[in-house]
Protein backbone atom coordinates (compact mmCIF):
# COMPACT_ATOMS: atom_id res chain seq x y z
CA UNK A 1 -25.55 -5.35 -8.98
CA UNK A 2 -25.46 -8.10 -11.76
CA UNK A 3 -26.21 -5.41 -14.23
CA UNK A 4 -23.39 -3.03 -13.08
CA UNK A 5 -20.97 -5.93 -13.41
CA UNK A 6 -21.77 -6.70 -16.65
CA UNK A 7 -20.80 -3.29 -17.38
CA UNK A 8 -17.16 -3.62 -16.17
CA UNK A 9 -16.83 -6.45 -17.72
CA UNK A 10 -18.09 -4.83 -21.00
CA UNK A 11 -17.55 -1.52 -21.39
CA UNK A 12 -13.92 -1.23 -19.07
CA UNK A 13 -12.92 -4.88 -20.54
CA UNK A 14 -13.26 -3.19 -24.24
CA UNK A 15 -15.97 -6.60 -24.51
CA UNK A 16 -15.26 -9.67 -23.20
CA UNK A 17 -14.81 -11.24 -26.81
CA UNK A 18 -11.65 -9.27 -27.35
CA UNK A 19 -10.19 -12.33 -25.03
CA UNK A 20 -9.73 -15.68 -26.23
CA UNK A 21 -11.38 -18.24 -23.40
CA UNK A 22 -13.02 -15.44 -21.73
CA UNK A 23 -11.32 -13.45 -18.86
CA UNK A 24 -7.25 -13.62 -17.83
CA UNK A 25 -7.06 -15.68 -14.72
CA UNK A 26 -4.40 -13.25 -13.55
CA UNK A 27 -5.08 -9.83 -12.41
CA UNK A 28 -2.73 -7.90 -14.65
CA UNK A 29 -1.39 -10.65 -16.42
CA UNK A 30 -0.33 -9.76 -20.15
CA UNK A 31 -2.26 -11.15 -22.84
CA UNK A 32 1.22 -10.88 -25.21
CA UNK A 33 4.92 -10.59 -25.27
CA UNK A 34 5.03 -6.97 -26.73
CA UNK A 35 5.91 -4.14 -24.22
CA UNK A 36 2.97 -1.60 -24.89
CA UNK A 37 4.59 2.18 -25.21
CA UNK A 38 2.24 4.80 -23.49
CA UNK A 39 4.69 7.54 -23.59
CA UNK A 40 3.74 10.66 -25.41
CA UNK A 41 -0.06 9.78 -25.47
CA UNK A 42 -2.37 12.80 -25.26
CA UNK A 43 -4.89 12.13 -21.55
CA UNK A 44 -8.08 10.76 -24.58
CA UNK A 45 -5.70 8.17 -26.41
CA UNK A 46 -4.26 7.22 -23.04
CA UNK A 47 -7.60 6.43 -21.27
CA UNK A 48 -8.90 4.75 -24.67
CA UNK A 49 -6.10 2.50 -24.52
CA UNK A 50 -6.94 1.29 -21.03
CA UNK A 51 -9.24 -1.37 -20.04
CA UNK A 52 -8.30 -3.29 -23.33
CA UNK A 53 -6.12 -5.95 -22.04
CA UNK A 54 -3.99 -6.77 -19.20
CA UNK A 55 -0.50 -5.73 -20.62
CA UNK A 56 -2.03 -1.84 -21.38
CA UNK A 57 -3.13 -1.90 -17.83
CA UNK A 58 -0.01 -3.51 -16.20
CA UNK A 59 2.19 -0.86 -18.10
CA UNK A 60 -0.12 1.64 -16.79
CA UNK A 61 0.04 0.65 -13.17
CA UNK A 62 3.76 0.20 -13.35
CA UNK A 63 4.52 4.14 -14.72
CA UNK A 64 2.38 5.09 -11.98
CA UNK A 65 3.91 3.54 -9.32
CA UNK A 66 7.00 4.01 -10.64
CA UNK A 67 6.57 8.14 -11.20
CA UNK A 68 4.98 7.81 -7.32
CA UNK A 69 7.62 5.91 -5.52
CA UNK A 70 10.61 7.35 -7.29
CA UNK A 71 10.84 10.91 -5.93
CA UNK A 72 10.66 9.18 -2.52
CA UNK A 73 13.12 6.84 -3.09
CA UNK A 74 15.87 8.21 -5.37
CA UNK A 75 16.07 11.09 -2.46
CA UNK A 76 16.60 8.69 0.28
CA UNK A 77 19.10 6.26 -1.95
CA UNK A 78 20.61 10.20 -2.29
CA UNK A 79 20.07 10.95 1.17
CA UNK A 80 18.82 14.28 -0.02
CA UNK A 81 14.90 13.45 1.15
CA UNK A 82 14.67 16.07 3.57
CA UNK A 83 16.28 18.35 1.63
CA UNK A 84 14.00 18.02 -1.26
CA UNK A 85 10.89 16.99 0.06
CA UNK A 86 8.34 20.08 -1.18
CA UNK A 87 6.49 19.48 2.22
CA UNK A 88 2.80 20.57 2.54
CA UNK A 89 0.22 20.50 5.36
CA UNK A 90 -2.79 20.93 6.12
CA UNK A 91 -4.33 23.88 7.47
CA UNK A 92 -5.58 22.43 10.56
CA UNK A 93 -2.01 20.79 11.38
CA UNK A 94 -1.44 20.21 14.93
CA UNK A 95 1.59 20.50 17.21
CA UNK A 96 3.07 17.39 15.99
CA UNK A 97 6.60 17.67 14.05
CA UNK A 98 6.86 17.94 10.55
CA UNK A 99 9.73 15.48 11.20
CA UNK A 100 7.22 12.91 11.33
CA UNK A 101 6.32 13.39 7.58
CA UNK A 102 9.68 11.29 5.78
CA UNK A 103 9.22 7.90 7.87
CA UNK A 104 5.52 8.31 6.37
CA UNK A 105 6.35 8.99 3.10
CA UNK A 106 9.06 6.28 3.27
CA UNK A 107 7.23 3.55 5.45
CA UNK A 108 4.05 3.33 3.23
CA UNK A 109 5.81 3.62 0.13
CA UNK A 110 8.12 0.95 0.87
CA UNK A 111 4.82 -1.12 2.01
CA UNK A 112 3.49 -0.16 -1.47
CA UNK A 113 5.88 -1.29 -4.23
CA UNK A 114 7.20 -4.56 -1.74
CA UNK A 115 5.28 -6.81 -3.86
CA UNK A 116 6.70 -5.51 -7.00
CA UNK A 117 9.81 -5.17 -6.18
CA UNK A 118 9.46 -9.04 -5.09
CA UNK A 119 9.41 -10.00 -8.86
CA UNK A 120 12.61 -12.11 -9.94
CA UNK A 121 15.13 -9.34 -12.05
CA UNK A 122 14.21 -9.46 -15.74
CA UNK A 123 15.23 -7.61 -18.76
CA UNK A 124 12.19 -6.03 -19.75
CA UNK A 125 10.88 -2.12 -19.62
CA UNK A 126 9.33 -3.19 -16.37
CA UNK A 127 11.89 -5.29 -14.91
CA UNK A 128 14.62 -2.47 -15.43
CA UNK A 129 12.38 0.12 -13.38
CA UNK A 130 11.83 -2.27 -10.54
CA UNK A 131 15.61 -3.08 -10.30
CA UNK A 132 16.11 0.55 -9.95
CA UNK A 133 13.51 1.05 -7.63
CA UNK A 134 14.66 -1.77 -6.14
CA UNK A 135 18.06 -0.62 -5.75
CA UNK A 136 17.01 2.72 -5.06
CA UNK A 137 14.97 1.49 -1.91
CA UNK A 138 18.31 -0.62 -0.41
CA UNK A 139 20.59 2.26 -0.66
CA UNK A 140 18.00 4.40 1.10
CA UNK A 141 17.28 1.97 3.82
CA UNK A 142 20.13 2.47 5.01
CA UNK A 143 20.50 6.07 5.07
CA UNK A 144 17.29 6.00 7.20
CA UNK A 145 18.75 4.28 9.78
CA UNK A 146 21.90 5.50 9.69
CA UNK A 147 22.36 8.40 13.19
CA UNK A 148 25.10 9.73 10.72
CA UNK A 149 22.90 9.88 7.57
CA UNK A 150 21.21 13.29 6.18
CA UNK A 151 17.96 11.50 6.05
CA UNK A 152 17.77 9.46 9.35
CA UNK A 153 14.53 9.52 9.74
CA UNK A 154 12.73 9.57 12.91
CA UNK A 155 11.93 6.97 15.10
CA UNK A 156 12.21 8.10 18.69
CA UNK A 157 10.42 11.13 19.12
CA UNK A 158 6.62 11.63 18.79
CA UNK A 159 3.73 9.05 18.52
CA UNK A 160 3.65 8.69 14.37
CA UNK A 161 6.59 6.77 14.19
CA UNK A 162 4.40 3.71 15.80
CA UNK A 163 2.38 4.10 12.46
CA UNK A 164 4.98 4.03 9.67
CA UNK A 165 7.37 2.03 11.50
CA UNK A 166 5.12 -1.05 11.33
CA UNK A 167 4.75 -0.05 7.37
CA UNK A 168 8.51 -0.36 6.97
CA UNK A 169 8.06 -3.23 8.63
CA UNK A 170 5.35 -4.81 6.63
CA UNK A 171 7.68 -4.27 3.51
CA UNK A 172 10.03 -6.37 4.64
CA UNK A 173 7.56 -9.05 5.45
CA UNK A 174 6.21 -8.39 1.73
CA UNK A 175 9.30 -8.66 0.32
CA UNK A 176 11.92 -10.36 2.39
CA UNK A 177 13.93 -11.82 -0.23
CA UNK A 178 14.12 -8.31 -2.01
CA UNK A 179 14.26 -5.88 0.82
CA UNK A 180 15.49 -7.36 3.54
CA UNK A 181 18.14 -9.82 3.05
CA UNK A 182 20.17 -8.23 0.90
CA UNK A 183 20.81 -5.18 3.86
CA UNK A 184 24.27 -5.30 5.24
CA UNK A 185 24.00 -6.96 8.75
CA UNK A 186 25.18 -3.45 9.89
CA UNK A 187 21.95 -2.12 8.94
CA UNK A 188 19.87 -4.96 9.82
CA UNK A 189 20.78 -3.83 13.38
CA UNK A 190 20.15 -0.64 12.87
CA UNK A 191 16.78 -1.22 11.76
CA UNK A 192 16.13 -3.39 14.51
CA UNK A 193 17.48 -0.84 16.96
CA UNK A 194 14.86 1.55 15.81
CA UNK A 195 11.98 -0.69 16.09
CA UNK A 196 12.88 -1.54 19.76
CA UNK A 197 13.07 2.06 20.25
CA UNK A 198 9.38 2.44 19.72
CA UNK A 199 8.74 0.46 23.21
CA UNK A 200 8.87 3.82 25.03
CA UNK A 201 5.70 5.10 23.62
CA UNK A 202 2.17 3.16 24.09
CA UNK A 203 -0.45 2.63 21.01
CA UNK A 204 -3.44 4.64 21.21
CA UNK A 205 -6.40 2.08 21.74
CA UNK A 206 -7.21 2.43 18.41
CA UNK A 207 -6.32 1.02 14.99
CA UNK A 208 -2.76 1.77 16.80
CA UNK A 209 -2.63 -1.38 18.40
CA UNK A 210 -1.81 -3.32 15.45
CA UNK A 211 1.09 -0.69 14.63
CA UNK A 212 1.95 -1.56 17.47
CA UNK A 213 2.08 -5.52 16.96
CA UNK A 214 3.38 -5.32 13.12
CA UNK A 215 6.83 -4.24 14.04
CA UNK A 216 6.98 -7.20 17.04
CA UNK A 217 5.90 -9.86 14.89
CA UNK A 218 8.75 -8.63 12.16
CA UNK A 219 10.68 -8.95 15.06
CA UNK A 220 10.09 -12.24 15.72
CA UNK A 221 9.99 -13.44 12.38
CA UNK A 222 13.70 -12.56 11.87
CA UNK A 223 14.53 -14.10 15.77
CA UNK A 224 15.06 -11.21 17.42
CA UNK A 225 13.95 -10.68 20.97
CA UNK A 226 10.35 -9.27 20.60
CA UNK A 227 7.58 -7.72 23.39
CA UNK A 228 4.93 -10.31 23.70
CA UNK A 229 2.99 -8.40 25.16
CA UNK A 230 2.75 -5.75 22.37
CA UNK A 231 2.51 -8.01 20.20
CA UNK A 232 -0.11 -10.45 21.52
CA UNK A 233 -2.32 -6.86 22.97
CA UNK A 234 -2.52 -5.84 19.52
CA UNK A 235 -4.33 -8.98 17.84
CA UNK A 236 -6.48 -9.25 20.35
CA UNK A 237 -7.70 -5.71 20.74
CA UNK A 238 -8.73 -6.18 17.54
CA UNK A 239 -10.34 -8.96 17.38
CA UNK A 240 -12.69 -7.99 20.42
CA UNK A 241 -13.35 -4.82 18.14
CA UNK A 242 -14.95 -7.66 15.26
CA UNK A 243 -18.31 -6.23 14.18
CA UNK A 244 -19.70 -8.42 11.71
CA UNK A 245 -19.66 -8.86 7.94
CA UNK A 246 -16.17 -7.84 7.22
CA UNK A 247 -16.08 -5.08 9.63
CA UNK A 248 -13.82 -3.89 12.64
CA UNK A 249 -14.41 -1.05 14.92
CA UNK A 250 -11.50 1.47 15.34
CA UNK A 251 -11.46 1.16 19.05
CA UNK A 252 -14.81 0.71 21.43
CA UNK A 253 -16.50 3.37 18.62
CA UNK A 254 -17.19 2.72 15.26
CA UNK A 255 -16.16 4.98 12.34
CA UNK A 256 -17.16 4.77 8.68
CA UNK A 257 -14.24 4.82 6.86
CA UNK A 258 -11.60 2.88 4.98
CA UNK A 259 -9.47 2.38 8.07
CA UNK A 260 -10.50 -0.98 7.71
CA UNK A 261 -8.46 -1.28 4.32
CA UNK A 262 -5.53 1.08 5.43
CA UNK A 263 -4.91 -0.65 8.37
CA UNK A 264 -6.72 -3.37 10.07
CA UNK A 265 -7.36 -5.82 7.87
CA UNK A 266 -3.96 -6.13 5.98
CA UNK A 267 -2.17 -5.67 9.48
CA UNK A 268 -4.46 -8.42 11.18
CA UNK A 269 -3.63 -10.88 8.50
CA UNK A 270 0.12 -10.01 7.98
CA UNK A 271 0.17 -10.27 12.03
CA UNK A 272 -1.35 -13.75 12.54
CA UNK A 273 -0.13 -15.29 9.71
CA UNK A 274 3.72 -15.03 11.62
CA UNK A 275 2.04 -15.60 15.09
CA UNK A 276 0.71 -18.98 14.06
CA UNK A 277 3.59 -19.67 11.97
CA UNK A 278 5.54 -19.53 15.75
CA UNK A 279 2.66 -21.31 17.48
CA UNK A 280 1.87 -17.95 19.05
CA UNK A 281 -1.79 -18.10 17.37
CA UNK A 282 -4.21 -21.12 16.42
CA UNK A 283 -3.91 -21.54 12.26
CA UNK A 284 -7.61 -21.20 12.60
CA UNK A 285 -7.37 -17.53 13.70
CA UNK A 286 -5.17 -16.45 10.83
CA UNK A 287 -7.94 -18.35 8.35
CA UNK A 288 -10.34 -16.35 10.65
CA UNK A 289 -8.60 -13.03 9.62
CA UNK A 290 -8.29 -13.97 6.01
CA UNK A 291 -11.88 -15.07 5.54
CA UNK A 292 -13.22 -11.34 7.49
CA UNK A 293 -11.11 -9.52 4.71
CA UNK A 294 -11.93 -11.19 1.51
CA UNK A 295 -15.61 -10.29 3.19
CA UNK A 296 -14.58 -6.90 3.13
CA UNK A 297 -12.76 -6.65 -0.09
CA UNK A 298 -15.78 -7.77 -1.87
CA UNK A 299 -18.24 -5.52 -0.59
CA UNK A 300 -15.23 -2.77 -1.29
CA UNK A 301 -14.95 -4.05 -5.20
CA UNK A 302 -19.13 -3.45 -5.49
CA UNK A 303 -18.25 0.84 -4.07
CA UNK A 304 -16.13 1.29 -7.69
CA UNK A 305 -18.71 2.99 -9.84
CA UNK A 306 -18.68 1.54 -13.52
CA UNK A 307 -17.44 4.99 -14.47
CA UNK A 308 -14.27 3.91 -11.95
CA UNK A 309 -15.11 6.45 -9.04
CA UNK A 310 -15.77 5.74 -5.09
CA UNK A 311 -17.34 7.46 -2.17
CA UNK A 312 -15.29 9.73 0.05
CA UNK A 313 -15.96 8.50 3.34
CA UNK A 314 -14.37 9.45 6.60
CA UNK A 315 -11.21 10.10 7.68
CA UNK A 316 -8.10 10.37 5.55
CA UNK A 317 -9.42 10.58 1.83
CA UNK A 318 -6.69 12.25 1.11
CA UNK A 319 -5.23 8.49 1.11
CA UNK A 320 -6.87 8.10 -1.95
CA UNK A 321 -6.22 4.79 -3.83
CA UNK A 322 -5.30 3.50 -0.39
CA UNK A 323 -8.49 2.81 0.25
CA UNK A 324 -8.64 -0.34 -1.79
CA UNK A 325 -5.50 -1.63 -0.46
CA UNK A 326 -7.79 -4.51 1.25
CA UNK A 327 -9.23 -5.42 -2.22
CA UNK A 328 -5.88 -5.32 -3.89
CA UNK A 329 -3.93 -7.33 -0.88
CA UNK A 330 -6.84 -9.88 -1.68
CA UNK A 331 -6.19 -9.89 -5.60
CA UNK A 332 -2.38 -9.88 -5.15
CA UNK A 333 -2.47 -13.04 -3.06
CA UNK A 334 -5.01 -14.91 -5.34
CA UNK A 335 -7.89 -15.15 -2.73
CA UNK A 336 -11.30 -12.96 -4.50
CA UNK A 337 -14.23 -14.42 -4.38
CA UNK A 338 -15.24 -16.87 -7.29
CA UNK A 339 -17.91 -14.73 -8.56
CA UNK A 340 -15.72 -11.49 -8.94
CA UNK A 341 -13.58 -12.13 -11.80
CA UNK A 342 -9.49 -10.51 -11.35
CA UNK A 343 -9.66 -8.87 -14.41
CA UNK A 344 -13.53 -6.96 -13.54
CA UNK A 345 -10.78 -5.73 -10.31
CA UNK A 346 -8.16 -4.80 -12.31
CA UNK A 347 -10.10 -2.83 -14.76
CA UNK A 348 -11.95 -1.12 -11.85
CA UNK A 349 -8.61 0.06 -9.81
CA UNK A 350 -7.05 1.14 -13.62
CA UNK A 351 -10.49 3.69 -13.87
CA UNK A 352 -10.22 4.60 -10.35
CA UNK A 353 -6.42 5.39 -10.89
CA UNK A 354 -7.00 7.02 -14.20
CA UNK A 355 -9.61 9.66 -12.68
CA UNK A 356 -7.40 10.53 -9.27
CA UNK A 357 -3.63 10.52 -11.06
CA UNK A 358 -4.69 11.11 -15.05
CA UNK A 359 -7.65 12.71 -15.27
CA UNK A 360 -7.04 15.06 -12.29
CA UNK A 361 -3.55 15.87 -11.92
CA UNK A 362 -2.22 14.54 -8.02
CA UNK A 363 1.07 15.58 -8.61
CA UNK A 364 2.81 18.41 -8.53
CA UNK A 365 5.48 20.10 -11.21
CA UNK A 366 7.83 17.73 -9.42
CA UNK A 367 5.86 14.84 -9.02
CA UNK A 368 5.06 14.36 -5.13
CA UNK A 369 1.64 13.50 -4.56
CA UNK A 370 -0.23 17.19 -3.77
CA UNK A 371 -2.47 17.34 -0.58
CA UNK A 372 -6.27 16.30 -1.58
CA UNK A 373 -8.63 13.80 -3.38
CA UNK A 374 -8.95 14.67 -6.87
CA UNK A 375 -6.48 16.90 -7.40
CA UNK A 376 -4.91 19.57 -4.88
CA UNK A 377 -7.47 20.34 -2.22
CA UNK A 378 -6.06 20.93 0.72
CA UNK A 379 -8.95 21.49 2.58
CA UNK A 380 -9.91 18.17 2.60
CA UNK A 381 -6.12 17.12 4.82
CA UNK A 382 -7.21 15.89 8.59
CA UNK A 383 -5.34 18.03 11.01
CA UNK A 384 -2.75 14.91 10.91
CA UNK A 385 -1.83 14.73 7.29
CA UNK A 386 0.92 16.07 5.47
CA UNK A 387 3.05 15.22 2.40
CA UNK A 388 4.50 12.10 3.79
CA UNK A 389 0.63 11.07 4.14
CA UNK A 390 -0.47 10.93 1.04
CA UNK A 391 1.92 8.02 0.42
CA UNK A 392 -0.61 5.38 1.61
CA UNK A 393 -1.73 5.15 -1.80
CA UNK A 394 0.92 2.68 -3.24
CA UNK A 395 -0.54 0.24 -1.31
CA UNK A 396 -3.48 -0.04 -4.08
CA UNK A 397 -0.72 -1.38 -6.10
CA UNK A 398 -0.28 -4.54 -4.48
CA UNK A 399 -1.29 -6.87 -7.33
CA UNK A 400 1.51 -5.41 -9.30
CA UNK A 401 3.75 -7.96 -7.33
CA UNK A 402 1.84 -11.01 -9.93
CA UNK A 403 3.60 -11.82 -12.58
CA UNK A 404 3.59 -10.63 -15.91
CA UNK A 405 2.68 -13.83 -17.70
């Protein structure tokens, strides 16, 4: 293990010597004031530009993101979504509606870029895409809540919504400042209408609960009138689900997957850290929480393979880069392990992103993300996954929201 992170700190980091003092403290901090220009690179200069230093990297990460989120939210802000949307599903889809497949697409994008779009306006390359995004995302906000609206997106029919609500939700919590406060109080109750419109439909006893508790403990947060119940149910379903060594059990069964990364960690922590903020939970619990998935992101920073590639385990691989979203939620807020250094992460997620969005094509000739794992393989979809799926991969870009410098 020693030996293979030597090699990421090597080989990836272009040798550790090329940095003055050693490694950047920050994950993708910049190492200088230019703005590095990737545009027109052939795929072999781009990927031998990588891994150099943290400004090449951040760039990367930011066109990325940027060329992921935008067809998403440019729609919405157009309310034209559902009109262009190039929907896909998979084979084995069942009788659910395809409706289902914009408040995924929008939910867990939103959750994605909320740290980024965070960032203080600026007038650099960067700063100018994120106040467009940024923009972008507030305009279509309220289009998706909007009865009236082309793309109102929906809440009240079908059990997804319980899943992609709680993402929207979790944006705002990421992001408050950016996302939520600036919404017209028209569509702050609009958005809170929807959410209280999930009550009529019950969490599977699953990684659902927390879905279930995410949206009640935005709720609260802003002092609205929130379930308790739900709420409380949700935390403690999974915590009695608490295997050991960073692990929770999707409901009384175990599964081997990264469910724990999609979902349960970053919900459990979001959760409890705005439950014991209200007295609603012991501090101690949400320490508890934060402790179990720094545990788990560092045992999900040893799967990268030096040559940046991971095992496709379980359920929903078509998530892709999702799966780290643990180990990046941990890097974003500062909290690795001393022993794993922020730049060996960051030059492990830029190889991993490299070989899934570079490398091997994800998109298609209009840039939404394309049913599979490397590439388009639509065999690989779960009977649940569509377009609006494959959206849970922004959330691997959740150190993005640290500064540049």
């Amino acid at each position: 293990m020693n030996k293979r992170r030597q090699v990421l700190k090597s080989l990836l980091l272009g040798g550790a010597g090329a940095i003055s003092g050693g490694l950047p403290i920050k994950l993708l901090a910049g190492t200088n004031n230019r703005d590095p220009d990737l545009t027109g690179l052939r795929e072999s200069e781009l990927e031998g530009s990588l891994l150099q230093n943290g400004a090449t990297d951040r760039k990367y990460w930011a066109d990325l993101l940027y060329k992921m989120a935008d067809p998403v939210l440019s729609n919405l802000a157009n309310d034209s979504l559902k009109k262009n949307m190039i929907v896909k599903k998979s084979p084995t889809y069942d009788n659910r509606s395809i409706s289902v497949t914009y408040l995924e697409a929008v939910g867990r994008t939103m959750a994605g870029v909320a740290p980024w779009l965070a960032l203080p306006d600026d007038h650099t390359t960067e700063g100018k895409m994120r106040k467009q995004l940024k923009d972008k995302a507030l305009q279509g906000i309220v289009h998706s809540v909007d009865p009236k609206a082309g793309d109102y997106l929906n809440f009240r029919t079908d059990m997804q919504p319980i899943v992609d609500s709680a993402y929207l939700a979790q944006s705002f919590i990421r992001a408050r400042e950016a996302l939520w406060e600036p919404l017209g109080t028209k569509t702050k109750q609009h958005v809170v209408r929807e959410f209280k419109a999930l009550r009529n439909r019950k969490p599977f006893d699953s990684n659902w609960v927390i879905f279930g508790a995410m949206t009640e403990a935005f709720l609260l947060s802003i002092g609205e009138d929130y379930d308790k119940e739900r709420l409380i149910h949700g935390v403690e379903r999974l915590k009695s689900w608490y295997v050991g060594d960073g692990w929770y059990s999707d409901g009384p069964r175990f599964a081997f997957d990264y469910y724990n990364a999609y979902v349960m960690h970053p919900f459990m922590v979001d959760t409890l850290k705005i439950l014991s903020a209200h007295n609603l939970a012991p501090q101690q619990d949400y320490e508890l929480a934060c402790k179990r998935m720094i545990r788990y992101a560092e045992q999900q920073e040893k799967m990268i393979s030096p040559e940046g590639t991971f095992p496709p385990i379980g359920r929903s691989i078509t998530y892709r880069t999702g799966a780290f979203q643990a180990l990046a939620m941990v890097a974003w807020q500062d909290k690795l392990p001393e022993h794993i250094d922020p730049a060996q992460v960051r030059c492990a997620l830029t190889k991993v992103c490299f070989n899934m969005f570079t490398k091997m094509d994800s998109f298609d000739s209009h840039n939404w993300l394309q049913l599979g794992f490397c590439g388009l393989e639509p065999a690989v979809a779960d009977y649940y996954t569509s377009t609006g799926s494959l959206y849970m991969a922004t959330l691997s870009f959740l150190p993005l929201g640290l500064p540049a410098n």
